[in-house]
Protein backbone atom coordinates (compact mmCIF):
# COMPACT_ATOMS: atom_id res chain seq x y z
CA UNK A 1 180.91 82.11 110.77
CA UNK A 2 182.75 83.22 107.74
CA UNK A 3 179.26 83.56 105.52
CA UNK A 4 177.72 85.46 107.93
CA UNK A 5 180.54 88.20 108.47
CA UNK A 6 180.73 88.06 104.66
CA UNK A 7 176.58 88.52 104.10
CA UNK A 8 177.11 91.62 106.88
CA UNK A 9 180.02 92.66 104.60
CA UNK A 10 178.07 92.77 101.25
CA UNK A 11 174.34 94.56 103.35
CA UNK A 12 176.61 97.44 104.93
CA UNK A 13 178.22 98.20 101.13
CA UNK A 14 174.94 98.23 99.79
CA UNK A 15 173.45 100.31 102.32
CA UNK A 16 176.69 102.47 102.10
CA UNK A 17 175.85 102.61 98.24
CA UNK A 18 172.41 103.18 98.69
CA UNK A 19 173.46 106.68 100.69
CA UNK A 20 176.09 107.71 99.03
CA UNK A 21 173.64 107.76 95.44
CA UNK A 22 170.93 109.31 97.68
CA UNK A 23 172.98 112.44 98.64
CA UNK A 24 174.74 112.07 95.04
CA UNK A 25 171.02 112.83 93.30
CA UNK A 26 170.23 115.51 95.83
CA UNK A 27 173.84 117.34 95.07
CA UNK A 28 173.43 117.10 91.35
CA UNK A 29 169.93 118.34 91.16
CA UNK A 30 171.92 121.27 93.56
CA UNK A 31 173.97 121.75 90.62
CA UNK A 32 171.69 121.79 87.89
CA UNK A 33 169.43 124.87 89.34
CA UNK A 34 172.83 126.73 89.98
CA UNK A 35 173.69 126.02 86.38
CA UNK A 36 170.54 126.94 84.91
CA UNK A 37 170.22 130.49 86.92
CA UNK A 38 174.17 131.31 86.00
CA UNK A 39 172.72 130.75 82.62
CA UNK A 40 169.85 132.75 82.43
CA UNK A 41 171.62 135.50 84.20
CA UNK A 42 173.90 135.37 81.24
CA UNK A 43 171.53 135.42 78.58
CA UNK A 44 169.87 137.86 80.48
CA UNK A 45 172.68 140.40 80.20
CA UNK A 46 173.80 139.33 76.71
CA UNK A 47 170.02 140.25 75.77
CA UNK A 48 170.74 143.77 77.60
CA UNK A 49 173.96 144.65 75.60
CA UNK A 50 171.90 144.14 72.09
């Protein structure tokens, strides 16, 4: 009884880890592109005030 609640235990953690580096990879790709176009808008207008 005890090894199978523990084996449940241990799939619903990986699962749950499995998700939460899922969403992790789809936020930091988010927060790349947002970095990269605040970045190019800067060196856009540093370019402008040459």
């Amino acid at each position: 009884m005890f090894k199978k609640a523990f084996v449940s235990l241990l799939a619903t953690l990986f699962m749950a880890g499995v998700m939460a580096t899922l969403t992790g990879c789809n936020t930091v790709e988010g927060a790349g592109k947002d970095i990269e176009k605040g970045g190019a808008a800067i060196k856009n207008e540093a370019n402008e005030k040459k």
